[in-house]
C-alpha atoms as a PDB file:
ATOM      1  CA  UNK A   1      26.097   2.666 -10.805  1.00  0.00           C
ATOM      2  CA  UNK A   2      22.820   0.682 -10.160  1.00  0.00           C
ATOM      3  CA  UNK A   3      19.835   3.319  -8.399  1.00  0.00           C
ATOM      4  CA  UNK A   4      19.682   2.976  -4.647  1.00  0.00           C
ATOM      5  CA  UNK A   5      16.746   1.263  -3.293  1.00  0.00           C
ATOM      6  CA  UNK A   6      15.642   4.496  -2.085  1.00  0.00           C
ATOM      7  CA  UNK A   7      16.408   6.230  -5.106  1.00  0.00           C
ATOM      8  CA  UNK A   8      13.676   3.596  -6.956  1.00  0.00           C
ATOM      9  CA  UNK A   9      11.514   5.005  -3.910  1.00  0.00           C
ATOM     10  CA  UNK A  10      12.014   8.716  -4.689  1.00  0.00           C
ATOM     11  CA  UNK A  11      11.884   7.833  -8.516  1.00  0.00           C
ATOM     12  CA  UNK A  12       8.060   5.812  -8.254  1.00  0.00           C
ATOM     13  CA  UNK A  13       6.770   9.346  -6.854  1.00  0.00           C
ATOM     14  CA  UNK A  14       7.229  10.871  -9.529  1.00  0.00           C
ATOM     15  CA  UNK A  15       4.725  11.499 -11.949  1.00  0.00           C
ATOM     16  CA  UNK A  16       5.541   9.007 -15.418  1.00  0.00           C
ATOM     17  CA  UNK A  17       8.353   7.008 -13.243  1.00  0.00           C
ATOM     18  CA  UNK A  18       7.830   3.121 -14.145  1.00  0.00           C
ATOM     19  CA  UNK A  19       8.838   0.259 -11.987  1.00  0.00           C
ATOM     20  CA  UNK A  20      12.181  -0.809 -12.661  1.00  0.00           C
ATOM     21  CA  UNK A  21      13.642  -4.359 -12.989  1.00  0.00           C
ATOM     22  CA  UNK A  22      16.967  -6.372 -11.864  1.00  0.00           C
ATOM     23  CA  UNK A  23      17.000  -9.908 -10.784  1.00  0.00           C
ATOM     24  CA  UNK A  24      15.219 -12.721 -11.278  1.00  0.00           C
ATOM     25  CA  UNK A  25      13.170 -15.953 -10.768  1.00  0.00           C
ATOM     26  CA  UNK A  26      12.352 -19.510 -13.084  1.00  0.00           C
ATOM     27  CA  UNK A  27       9.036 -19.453 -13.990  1.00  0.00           C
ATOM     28  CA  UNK A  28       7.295 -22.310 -15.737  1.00  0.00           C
ATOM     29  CA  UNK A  29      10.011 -25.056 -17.723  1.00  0.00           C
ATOM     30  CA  UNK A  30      12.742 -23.374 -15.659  1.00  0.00           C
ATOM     31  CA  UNK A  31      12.633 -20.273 -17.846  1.00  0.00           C
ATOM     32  CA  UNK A  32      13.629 -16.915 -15.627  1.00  0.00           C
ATOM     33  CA  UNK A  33      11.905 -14.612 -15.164  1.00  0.00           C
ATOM     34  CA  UNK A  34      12.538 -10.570 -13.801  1.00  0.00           C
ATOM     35  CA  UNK A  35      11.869  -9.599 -10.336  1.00  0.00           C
ATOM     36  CA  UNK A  36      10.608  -6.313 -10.715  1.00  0.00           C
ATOM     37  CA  UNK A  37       8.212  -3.778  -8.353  1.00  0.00           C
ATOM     38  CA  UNK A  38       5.167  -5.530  -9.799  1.00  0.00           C
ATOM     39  CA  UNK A  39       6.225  -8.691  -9.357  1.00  0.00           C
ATOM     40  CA  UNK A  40       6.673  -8.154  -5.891  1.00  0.00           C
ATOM     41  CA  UNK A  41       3.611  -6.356  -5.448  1.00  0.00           C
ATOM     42  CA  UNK A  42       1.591  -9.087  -6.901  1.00  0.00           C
ATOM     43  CA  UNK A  43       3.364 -11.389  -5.203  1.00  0.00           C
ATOM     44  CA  UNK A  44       2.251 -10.282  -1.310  1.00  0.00           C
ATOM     45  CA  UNK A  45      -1.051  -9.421  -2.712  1.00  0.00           C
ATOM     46  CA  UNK A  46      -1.425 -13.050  -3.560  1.00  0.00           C
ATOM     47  CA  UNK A  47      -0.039 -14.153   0.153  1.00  0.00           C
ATOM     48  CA  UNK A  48      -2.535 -11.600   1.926  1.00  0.00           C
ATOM     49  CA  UNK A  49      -5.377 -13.047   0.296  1.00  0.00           C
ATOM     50  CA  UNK A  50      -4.417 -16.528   1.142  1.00  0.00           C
ATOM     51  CA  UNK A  51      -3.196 -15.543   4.434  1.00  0.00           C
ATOM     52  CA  UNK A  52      -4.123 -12.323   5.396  1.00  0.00           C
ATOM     53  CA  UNK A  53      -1.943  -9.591   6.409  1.00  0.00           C
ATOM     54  CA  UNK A  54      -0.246 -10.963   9.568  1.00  0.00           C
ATOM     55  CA  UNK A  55       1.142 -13.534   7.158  1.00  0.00           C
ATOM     56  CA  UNK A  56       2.985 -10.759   4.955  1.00  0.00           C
ATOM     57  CA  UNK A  57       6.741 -10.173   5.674  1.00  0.00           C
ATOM     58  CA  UNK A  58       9.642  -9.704   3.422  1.00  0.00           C
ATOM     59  CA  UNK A  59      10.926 -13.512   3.860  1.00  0.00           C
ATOM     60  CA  UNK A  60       8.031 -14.335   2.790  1.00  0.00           C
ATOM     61  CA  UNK A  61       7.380 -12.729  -0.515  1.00  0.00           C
ATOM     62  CA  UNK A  62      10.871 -13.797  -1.195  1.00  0.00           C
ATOM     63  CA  UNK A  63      10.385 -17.224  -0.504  1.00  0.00           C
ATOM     64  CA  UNK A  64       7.072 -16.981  -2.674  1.00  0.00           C
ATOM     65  CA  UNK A  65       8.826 -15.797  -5.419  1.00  0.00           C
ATOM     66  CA  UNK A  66      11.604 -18.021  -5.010  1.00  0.00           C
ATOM     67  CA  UNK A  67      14.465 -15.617  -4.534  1.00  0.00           C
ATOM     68  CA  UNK A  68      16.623 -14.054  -1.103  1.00  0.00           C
ATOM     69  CA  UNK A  69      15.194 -11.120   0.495  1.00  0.00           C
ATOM     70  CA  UNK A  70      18.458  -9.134  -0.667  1.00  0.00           C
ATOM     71  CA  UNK A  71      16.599  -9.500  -3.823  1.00  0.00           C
ATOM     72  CA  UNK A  72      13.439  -7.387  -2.917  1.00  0.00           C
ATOM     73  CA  UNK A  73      15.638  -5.001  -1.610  1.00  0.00           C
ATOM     74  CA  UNK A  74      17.155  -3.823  -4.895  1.00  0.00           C
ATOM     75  CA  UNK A  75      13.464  -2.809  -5.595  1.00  0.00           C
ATOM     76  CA  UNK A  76      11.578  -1.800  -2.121  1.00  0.00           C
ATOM     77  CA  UNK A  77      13.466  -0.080   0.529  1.00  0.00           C
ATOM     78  CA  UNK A  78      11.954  -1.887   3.303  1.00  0.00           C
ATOM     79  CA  UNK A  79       8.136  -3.350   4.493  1.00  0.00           C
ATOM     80  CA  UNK A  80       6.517  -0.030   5.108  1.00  0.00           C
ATOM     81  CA  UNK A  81       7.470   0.537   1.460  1.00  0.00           C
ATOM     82  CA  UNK A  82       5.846  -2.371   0.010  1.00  0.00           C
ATOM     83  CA  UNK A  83       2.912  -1.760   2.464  1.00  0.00           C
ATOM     84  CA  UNK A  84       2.751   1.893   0.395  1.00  0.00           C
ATOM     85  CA  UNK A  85       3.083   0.087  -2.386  1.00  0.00           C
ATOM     86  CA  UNK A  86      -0.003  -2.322  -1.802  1.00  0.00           C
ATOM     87  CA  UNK A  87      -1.859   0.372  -0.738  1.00  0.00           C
ATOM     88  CA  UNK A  88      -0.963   2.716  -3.843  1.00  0.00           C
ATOM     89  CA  UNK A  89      -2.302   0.170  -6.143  1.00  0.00           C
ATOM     90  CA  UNK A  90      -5.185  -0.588  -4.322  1.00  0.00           C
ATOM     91  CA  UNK A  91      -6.236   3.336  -4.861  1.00  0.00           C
ATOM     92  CA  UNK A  92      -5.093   3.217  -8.125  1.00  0.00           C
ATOM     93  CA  UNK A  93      -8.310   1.185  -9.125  1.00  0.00           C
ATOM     94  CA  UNK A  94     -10.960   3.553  -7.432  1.00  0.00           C
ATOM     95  CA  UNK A  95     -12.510   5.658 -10.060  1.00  0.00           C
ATOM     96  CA  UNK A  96     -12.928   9.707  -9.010  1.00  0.00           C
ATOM     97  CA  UNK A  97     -15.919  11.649 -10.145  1.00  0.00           C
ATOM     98  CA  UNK A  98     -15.795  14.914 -11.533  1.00  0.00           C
ATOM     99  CA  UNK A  99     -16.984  16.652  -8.628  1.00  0.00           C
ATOM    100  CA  UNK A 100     -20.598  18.011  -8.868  1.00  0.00           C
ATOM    101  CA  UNK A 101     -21.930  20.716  -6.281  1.00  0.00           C
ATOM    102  CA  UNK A 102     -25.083  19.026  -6.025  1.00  0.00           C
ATOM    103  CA  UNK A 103     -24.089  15.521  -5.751  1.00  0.00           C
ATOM    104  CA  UNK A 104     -21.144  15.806  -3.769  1.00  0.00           C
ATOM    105  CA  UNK A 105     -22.564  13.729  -1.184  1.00  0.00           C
ATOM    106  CA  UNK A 106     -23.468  10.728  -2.714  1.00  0.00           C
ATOM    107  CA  UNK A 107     -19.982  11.006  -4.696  1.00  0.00           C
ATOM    108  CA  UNK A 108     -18.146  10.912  -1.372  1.00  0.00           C
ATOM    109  CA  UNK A 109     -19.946   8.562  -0.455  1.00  0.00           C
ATOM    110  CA  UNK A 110     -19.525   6.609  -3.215  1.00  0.00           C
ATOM    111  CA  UNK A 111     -15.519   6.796  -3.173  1.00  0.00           C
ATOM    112  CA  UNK A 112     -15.194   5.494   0.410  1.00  0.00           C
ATOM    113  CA  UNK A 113     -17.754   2.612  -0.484  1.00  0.00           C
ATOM    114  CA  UNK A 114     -14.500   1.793  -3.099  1.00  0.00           C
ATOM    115  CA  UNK A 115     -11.821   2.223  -0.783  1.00  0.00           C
ATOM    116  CA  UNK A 116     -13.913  -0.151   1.408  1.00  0.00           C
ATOM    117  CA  UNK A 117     -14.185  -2.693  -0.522  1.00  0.00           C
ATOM    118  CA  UNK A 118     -10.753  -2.483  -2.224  1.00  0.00           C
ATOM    119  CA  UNK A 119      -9.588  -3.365   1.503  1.00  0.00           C
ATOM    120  CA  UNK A 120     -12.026  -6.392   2.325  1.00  0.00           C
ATOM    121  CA  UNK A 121     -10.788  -7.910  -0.945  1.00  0.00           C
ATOM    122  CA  UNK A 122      -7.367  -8.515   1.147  1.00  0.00           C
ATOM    123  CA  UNK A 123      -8.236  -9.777   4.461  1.00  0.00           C
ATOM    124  CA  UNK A 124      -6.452  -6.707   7.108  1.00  0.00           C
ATOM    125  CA  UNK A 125      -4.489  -4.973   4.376  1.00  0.00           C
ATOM    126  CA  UNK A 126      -6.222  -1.512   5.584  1.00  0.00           C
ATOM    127  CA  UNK A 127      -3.441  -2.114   8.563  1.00  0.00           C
ATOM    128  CA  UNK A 128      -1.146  -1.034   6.365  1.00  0.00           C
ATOM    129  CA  UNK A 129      -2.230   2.222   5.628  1.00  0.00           C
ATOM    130  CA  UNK A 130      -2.567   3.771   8.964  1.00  0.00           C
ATOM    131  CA  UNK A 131       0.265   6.282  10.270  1.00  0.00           C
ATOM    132  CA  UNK A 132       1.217   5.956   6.732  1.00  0.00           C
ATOM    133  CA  UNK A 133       3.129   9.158   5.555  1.00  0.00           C
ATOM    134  CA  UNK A 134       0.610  10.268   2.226  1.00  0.00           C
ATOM    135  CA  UNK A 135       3.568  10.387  -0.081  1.00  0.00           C
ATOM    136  CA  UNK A 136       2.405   7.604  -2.789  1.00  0.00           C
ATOM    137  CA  UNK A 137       1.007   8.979  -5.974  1.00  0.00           C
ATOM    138  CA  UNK A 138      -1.374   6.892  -5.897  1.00  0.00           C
ATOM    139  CA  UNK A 139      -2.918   7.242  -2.911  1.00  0.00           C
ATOM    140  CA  UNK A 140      -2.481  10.945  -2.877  1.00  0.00           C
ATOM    141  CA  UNK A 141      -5.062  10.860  -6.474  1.00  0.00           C
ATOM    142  CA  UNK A 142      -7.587   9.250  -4.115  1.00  0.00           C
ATOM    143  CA  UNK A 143      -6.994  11.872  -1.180  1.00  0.00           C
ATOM    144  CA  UNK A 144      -6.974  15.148  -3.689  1.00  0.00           C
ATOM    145  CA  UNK A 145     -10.320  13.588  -5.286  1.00  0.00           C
ATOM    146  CA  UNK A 146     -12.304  13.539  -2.029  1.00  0.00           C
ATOM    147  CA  UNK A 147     -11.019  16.833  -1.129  1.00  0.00           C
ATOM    148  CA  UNK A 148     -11.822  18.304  -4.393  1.00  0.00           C
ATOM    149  CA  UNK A 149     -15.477  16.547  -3.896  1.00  0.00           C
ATOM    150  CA  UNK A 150     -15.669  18.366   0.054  1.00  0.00           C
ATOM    151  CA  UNK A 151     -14.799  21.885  -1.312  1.00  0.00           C
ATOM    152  CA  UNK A 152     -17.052  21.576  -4.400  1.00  0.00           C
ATOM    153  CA  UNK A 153     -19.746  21.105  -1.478  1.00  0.00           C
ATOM    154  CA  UNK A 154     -18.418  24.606  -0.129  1.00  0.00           C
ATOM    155  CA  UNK A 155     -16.655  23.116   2.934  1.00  0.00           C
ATOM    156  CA  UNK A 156     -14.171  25.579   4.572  1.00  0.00           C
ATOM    157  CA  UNK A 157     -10.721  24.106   3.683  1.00  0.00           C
ATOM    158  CA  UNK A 158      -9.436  23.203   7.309  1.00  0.00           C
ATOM    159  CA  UNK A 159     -13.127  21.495   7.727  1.00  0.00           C
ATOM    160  CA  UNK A 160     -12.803  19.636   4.306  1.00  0.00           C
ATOM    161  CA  UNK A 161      -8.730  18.358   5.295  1.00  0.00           C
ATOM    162  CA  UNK A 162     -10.139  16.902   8.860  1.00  0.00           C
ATOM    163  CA  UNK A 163     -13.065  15.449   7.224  1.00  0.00           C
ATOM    164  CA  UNK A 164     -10.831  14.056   4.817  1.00  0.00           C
ATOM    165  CA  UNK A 165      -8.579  12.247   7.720  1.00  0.00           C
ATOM    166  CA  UNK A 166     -11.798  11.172   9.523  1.00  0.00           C
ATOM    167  CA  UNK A 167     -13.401   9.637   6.455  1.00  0.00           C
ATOM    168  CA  UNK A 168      -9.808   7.358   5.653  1.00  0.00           C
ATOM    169  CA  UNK A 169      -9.352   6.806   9.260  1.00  0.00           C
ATOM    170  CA  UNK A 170     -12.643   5.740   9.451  1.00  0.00           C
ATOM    171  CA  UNK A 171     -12.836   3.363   6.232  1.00  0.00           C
ATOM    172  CA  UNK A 172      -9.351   2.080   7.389  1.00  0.00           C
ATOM    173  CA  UNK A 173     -10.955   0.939  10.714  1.00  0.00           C
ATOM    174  CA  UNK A 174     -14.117  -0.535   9.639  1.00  0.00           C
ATOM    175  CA  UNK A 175     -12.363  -2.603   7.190  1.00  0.00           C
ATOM    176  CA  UNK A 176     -10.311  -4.043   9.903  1.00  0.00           C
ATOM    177  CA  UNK A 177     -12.839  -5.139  11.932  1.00  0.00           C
ATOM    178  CA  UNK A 178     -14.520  -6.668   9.029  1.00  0.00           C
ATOM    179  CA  UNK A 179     -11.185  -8.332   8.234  1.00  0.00           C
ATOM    180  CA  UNK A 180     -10.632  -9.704  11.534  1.00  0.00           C
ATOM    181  CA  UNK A 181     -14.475 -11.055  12.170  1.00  0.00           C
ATOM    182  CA  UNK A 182     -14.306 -13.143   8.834  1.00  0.00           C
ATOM    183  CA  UNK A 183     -10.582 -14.178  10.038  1.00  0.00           C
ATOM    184  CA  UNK A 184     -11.851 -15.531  13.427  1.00  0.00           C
ATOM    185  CA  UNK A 185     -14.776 -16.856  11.426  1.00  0.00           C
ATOM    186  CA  UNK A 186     -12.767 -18.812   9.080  1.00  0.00           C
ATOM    187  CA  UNK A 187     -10.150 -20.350  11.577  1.00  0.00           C
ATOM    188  CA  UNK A 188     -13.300 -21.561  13.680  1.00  0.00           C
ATOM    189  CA  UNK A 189     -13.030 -19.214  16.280  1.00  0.00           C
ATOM    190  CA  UNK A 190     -17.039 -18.503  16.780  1.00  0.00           C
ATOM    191  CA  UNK A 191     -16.770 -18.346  20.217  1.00  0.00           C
ATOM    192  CA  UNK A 192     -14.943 -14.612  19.462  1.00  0.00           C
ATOM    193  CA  UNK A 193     -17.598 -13.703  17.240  1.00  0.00           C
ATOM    194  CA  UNK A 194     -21.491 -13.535  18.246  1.00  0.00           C
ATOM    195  CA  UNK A 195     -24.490 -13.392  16.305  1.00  0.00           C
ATOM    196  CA  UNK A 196     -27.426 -11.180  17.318  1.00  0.00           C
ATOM    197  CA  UNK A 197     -29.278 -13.228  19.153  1.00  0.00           C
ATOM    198  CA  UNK A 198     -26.922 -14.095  21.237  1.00  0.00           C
ATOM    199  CA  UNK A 199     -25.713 -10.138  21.666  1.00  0.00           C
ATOM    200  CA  UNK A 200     -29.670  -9.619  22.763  1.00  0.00           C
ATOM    201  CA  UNK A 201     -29.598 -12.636  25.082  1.00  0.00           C
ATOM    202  CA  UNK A 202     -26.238 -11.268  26.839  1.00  0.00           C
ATOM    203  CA  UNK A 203     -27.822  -7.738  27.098  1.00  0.00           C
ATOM    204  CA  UNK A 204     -31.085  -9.211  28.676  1.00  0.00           C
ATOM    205  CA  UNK A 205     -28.896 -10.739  31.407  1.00  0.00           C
ATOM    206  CA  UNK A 206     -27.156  -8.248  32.637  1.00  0.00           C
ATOM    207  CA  UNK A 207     -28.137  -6.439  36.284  1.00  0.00           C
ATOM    208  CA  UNK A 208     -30.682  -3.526  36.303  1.00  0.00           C
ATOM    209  CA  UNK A 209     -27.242  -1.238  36.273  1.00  0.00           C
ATOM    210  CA  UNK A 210     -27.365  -1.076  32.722  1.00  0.00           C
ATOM    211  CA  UNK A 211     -30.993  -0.133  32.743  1.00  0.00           C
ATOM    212  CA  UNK A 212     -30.467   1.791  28.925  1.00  0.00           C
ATOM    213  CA  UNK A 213     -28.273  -0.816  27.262  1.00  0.00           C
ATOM    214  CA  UNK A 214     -31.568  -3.397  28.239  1.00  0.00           C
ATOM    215  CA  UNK A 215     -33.813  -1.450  26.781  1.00  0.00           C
ATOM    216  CA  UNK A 216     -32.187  -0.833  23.697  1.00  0.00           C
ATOM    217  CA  UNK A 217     -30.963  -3.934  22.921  1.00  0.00           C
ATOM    218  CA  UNK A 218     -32.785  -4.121  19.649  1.00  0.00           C
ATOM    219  CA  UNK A 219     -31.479  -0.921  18.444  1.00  0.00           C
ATOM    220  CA  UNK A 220     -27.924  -1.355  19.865  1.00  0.00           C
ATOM    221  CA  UNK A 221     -27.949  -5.011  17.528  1.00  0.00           C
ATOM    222  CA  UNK A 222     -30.176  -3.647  14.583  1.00  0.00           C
ATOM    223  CA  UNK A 223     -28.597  -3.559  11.000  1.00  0.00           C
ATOM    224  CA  UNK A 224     -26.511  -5.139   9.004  1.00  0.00           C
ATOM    225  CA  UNK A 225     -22.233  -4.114   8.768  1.00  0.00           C
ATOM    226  CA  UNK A 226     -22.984  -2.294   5.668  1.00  0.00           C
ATOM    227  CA  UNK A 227     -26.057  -0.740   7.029  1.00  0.00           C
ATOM    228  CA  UNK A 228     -23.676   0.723  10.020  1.00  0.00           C
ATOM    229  CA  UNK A 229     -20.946   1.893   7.337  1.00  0.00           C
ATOM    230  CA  UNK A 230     -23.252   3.907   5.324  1.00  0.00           C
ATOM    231  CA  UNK A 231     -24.845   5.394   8.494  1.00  0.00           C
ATOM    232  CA  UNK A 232     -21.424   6.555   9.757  1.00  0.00           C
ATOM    233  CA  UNK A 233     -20.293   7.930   6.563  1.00  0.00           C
ATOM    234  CA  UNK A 234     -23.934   9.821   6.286  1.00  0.00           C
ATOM    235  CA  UNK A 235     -23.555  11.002  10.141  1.00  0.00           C
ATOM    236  CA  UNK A 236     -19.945  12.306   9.554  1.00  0.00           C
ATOM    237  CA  UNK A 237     -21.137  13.662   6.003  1.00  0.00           C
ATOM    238  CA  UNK A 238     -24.153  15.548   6.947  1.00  0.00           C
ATOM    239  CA  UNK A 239     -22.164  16.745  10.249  1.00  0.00           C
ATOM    240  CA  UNK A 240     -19.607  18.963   8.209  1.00  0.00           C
ATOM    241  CA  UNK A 241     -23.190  21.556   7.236  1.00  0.00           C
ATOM    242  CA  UNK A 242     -21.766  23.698  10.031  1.00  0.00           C
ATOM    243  CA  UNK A 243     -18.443  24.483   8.147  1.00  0.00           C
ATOM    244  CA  UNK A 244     -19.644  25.028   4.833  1.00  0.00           C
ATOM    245  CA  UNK A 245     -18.267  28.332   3.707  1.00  0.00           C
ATOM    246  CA  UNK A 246     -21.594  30.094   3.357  1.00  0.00           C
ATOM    247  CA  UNK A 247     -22.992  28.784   6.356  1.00  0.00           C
END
């Protein structure tokens, strides 16, 4: 009898499982071709990029890869288990450090700065990793990396598991917004999106209520988006000196 499609789930979590195949679809000269877990994979990685993540539904990687949905679901148990899957192989190409005491920082650092831009390369695809259970091997190497690189800093384990959250939450959000400015941008929406001149124009004018926000309106507009991201990450970074385990 043929695995379930949640069996193939329970089986890809396991360290050495491979993806399996059934099914499949003509490719060029009418040869066919196996639908398999990578297949699929690639498949709504190639519509997100086109179309972003709103586009992505199971009709429509079936469609793409010229099949019925019943055929996806011999291999993925449902959306939220391709969106783990998407996400999974996304973390699967950040690179971990060995963790150094005295670098830790910058390492960290330098991890999220992946994740980052592993999610802008697929315009809202960090949607699908919030309220995600962490139960993908993949994404669980990226988690247990920055967690190894907060304790080698001597961070007090319930300290370094928040900061972990925080930091992903974080990355996951920023990436969004980044997604959904170039989106608006792209489908000529500009009236959504403002530059800074305009921000410090719309400041100037408002009443003397918002007597700080007037003042500051250089600083409240100053930077660039990656400036901001590398500020945060420092802020939340150089915030966790409180909980190290010598402190």
């Amino acid at each position: 009898m043929s695995p379930t499609p949640q069996e193939r789930r329970a089986a890809r979590h396991q360290l050495g499982a491979g993806p399996n195949t059934s099914g499949a679809r003509r490719g060029p000269g009418g040869r066919r071709r196996p639908i398999t877990v990578d297949a699929i994979i690639d498949t709504a990685f190639g519509i997100v990029e086109r179309e972003g993540y709103e586009a992505l539904t199971m009709r429509r990687v079936a469609a793409a890869l010229e099949t019925g949905p019943s055929s996806l679901y011999a291999h993925v148990v449902n959306k939220e288990d391709l969106d783990e899957l998407l996400i999974g192989r996304l973390c699967a190409g950040i690179d971990l450090p060995e963790p150094d005491p005295a670098d830790w920082r910058r390492q960290l650092i330098g991890v999220c700065t992946q994740l980052r831009d592993q999610y802008l390369r697929y315009p809202g695809i960090s949607r699908a990793a919030f309220a995600a259970a962490p139960s993908n091997l993949d994404t669980l190497r990226v988690s247990e990396g920055m967690l190894a690189l907060l304790l080698a800093g001597g961070i007090e384990p319930r300290a370094a598991a928040w900061a972990l959250d925080a930091l992903v939450l974080y990355v996951n959000a920023y990436s969004l917004e980044v997604s959904m400015v170039n989106s608006r941008l792209a489908g000529g929406e500009q009236h959504w999106v403002v530059g800074r001149e305009e921000l410090m124009r719309r400041f100037a004018a408002l009443p003397d209520t918002f007597p700080h926000t007037k003042r500051h309106a250089a600083e409240l507009t100053a930077g660039t988006v990656p400036d901001r991201f590398d500020f945060t990450l420092g802020l939340m970074i150089d915030g966790l000196g409180g909980a190290r385990r010598d402190a």
